[in-house]
N, C-alpha and C. Protein backbone atom coordinates (compact mmCIF):
# COMPACT_ATOMS: atom_id res chain seq x y z
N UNK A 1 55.83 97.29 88.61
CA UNK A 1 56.42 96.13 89.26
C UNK A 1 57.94 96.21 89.15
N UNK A 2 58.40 95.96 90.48
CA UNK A 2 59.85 95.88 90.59
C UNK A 2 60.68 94.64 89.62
N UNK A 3 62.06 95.11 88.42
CA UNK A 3 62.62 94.41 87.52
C UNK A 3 63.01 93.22 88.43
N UNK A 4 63.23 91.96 87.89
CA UNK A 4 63.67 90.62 88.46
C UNK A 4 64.76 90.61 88.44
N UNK A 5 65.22 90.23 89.97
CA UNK A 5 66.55 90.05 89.93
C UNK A 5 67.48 88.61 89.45
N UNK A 6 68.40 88.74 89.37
CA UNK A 6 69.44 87.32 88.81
C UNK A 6 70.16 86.78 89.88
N UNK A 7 70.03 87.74 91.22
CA UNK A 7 70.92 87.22 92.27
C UNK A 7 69.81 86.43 93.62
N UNK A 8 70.32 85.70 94.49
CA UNK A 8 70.23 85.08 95.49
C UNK A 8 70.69 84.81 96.62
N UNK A 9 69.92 84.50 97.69
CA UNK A 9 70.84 84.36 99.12
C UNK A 9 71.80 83.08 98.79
N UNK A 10 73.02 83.33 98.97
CA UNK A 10 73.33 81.59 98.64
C UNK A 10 74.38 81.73 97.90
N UNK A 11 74.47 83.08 96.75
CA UNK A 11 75.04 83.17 95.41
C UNK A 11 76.87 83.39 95.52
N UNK A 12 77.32 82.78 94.99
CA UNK A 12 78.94 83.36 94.80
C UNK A 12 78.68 83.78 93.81
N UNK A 13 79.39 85.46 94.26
CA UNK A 13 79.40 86.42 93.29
C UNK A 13 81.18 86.96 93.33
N UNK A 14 81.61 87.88 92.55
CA UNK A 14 82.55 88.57 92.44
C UNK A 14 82.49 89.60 92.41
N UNK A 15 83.31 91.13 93.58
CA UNK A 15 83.17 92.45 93.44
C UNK A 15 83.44 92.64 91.69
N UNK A 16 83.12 93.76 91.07
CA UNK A 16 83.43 93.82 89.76
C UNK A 16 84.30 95.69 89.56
N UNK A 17 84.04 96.37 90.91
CA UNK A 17 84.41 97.83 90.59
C UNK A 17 84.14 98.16 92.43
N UNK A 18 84.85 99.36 92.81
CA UNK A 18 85.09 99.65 93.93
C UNK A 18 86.32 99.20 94.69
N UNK A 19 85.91 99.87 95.88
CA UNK A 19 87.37 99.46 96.84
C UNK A 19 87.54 98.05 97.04
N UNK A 20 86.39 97.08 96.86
CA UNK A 20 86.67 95.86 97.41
C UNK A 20 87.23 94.66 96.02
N UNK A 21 87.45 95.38 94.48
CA UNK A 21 87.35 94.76 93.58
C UNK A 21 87.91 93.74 93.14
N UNK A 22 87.53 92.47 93.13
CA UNK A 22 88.32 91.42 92.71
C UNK A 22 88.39 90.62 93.82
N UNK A 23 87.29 90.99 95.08
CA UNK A 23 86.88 90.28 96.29
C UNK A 23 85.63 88.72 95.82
N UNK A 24 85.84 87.91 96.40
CA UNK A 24 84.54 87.23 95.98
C UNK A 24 83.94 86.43 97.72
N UNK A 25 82.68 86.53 97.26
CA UNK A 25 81.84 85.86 98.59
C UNK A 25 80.12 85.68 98.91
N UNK A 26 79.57 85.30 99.36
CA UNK A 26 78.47 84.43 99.03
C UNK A 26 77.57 85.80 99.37
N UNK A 27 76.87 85.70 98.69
CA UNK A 27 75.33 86.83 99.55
C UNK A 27 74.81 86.35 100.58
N UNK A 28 74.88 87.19 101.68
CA UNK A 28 73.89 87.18 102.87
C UNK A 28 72.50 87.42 102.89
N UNK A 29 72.29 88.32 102.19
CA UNK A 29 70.86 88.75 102.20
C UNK A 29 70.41 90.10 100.95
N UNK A 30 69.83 89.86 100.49
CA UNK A 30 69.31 90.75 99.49
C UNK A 30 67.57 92.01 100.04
N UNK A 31 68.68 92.83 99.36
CA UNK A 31 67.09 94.13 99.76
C UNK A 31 67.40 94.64 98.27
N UNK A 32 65.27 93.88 98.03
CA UNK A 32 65.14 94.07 96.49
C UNK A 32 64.89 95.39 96.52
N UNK A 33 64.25 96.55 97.59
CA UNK A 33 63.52 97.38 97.27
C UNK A 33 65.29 98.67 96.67
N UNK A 34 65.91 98.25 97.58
CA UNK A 34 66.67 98.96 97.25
C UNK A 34 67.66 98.34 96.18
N UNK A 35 67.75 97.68 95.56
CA UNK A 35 68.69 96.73 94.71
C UNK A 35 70.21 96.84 94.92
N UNK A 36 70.29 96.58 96.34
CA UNK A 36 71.49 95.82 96.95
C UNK A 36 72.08 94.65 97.50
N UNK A 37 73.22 94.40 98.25
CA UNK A 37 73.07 92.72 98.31
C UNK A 37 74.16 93.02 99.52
N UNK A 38 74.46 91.85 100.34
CA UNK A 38 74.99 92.03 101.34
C UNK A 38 76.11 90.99 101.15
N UNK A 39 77.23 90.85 101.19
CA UNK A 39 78.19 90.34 100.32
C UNK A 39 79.07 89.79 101.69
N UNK A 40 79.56 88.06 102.04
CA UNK A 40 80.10 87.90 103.12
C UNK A 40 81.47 88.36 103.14
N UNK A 41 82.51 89.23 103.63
CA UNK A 41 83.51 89.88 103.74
C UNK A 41 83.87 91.05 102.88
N UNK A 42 82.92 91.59 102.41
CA UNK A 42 83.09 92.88 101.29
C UNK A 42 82.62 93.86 102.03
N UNK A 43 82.82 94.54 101.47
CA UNK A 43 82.47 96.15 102.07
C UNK A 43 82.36 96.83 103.15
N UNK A 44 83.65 96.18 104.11
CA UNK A 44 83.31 96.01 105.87
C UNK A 44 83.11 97.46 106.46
N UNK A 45 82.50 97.43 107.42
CA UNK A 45 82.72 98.64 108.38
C UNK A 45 83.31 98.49 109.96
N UNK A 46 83.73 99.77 109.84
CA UNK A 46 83.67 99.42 111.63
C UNK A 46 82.39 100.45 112.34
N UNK A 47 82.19 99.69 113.24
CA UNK A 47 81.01 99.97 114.26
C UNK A 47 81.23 100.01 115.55
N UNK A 48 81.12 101.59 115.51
CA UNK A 48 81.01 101.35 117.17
C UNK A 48 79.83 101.49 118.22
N UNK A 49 79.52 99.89 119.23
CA UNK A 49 79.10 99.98 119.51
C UNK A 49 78.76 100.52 121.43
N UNK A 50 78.10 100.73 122.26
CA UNK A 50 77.65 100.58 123.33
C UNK A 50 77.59 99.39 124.18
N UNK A 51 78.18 99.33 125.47
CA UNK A 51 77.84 97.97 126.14
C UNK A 51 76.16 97.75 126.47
N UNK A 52 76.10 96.49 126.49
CA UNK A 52 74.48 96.73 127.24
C UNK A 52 74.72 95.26 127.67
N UNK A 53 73.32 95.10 128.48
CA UNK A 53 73.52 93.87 129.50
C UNK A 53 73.59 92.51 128.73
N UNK A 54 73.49 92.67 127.11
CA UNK A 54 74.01 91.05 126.41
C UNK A 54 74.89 90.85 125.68
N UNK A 55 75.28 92.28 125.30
CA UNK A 55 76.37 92.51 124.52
C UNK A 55 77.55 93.73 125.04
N UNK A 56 78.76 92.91 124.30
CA UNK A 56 80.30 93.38 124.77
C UNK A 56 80.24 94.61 123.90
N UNK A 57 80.80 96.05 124.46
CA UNK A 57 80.60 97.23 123.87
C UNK A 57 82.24 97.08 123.31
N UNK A 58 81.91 97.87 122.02
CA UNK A 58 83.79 98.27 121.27
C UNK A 58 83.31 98.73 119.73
N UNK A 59 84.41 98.60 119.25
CA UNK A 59 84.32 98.46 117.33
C UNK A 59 84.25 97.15 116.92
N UNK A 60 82.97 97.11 116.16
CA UNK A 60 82.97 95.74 115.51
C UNK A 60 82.42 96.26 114.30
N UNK A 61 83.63 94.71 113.70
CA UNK A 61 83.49 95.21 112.03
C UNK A 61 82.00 94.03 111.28
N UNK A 62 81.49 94.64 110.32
CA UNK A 62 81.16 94.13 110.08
C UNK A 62 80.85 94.28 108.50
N UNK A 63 79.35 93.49 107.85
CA UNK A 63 79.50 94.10 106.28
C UNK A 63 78.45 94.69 106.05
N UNK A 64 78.42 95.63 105.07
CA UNK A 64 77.53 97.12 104.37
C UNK A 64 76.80 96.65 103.37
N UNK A 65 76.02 97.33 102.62
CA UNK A 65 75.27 96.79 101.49
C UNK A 65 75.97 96.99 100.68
N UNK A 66 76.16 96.23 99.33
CA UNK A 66 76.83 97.20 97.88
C UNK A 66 75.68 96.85 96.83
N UNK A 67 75.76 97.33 95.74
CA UNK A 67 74.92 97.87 95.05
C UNK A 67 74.91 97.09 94.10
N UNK A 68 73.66 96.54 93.82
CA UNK A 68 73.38 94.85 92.63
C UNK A 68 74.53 95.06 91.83
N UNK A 69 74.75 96.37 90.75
CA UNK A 69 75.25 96.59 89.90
C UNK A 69 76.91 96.36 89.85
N UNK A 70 77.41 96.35 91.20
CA UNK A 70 78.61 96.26 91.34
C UNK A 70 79.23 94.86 91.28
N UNK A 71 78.94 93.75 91.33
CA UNK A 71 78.71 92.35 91.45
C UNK A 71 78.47 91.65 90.38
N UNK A 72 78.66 90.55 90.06
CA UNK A 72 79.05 89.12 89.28
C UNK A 72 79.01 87.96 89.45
N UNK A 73 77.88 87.44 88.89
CA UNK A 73 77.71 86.09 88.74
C UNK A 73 79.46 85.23 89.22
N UNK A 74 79.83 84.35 89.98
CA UNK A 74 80.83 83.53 89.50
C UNK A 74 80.66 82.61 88.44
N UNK A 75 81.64 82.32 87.80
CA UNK A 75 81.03 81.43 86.89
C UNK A 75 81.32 79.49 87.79
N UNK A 76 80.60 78.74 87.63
CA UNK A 76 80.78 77.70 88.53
C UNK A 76 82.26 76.53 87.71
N UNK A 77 82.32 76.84 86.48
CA UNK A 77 83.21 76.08 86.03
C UNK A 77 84.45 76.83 85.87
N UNK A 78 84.97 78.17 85.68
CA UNK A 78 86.22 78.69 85.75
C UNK A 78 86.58 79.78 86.94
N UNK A 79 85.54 80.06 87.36
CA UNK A 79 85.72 80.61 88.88
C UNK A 79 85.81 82.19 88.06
N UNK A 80 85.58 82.69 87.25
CA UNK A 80 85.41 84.30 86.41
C UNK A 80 84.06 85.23 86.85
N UNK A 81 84.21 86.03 86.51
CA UNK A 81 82.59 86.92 86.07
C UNK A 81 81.71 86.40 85.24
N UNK A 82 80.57 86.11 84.95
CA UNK A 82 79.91 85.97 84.20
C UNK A 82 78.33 86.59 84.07
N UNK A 83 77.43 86.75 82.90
CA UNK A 83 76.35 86.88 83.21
C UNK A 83 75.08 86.12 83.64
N UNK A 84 73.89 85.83 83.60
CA UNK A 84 73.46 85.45 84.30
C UNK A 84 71.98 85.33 82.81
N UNK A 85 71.50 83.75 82.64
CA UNK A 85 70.55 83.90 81.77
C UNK A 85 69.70 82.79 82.31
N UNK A 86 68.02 83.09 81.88
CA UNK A 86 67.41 82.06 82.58
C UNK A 86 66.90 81.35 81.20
N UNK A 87 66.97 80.09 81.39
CA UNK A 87 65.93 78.99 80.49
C UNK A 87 64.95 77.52 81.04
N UNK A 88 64.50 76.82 80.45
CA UNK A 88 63.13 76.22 80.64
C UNK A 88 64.21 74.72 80.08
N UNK A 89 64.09 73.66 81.44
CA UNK A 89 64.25 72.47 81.29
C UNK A 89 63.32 71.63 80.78
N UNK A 90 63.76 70.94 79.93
CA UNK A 90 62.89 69.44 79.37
C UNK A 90 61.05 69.28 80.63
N UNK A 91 61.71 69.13 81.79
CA UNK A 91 61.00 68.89 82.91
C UNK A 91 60.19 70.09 82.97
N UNK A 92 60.35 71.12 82.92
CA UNK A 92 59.44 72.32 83.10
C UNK A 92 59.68 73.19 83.91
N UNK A 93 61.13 72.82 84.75
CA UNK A 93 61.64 73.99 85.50
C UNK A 93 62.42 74.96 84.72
N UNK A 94 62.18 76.01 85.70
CA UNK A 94 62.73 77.48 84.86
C UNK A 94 64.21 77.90 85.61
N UNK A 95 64.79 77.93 85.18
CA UNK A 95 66.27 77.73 86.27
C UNK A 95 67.41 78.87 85.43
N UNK A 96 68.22 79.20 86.29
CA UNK A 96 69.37 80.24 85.72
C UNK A 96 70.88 79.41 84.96
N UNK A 97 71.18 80.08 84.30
CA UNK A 97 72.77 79.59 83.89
C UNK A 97 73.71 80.32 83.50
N UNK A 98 75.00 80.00 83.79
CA UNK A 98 75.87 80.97 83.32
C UNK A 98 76.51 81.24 81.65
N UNK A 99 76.25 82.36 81.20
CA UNK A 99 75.81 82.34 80.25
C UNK A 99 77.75 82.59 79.49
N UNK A 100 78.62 82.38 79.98
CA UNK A 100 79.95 82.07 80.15
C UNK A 100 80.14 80.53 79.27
N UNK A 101 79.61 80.11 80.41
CA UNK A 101 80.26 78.61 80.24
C UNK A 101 78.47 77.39 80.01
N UNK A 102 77.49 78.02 80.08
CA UNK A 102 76.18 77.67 79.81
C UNK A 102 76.08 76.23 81.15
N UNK A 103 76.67 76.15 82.08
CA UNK A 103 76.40 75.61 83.18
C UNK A 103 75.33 76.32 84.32
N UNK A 104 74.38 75.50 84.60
CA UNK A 104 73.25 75.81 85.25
C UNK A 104 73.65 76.31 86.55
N UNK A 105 73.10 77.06 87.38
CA UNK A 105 73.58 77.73 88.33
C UNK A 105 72.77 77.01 89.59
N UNK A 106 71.38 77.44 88.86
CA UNK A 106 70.35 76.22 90.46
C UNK A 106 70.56 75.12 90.74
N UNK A 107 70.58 74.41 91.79
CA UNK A 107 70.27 72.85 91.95
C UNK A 107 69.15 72.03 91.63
């Protein structure tokens, strides 16, 4: 069974290493199989595409996958890196927090 991840569609994270480092921006979309994440304004490319009858042909930029490992929790109270720990509310939900500043990360 594939390890559990700590990240989410939704998540402000921070680049942590690479060309984009010290970038921050929300995840688009996660591919667990490959344990990458799609990061909004990081890791852009350009693309070139073909006209066709719905779309305008040229270079369009857009964003690449980067690699779970490269990425960082934000922390929600100092805006830093942080890690990422899960625990069990009074109520019985199981929820993440930053293990920084021990502020809960889920809603």
């Amino acid at each position: 069974m594939a390890e559990k991840l700590k990240v989410k569609k939704g998540d402000r994270v921070i680049v942590v290493t690479g060309k984009d480092k010290g970038k921050t921006g929300d995840i688009l979309r996660v591919f667990s199989k490959d344990n990458r994440v799609l990061v909004q304004g990081v890791n852009m490319i350009q693309r070139h595409t073909r006209q066709t009858q719905t779309t305008q042909g040229g270079i369009i930029a857009k964003e690449a996958p980067i690699d779970i490992s490269n990425v960082a929790h934000v922390d929600p109270k100092d805006n830093k890196a942080t890690k990422v720990g899960f625990k069990t509310l009074e109520d019985g939900r199981k929820v993440r927090f930053a293990k920084r500043s021990g502020e809960v990360i889920d809603v």
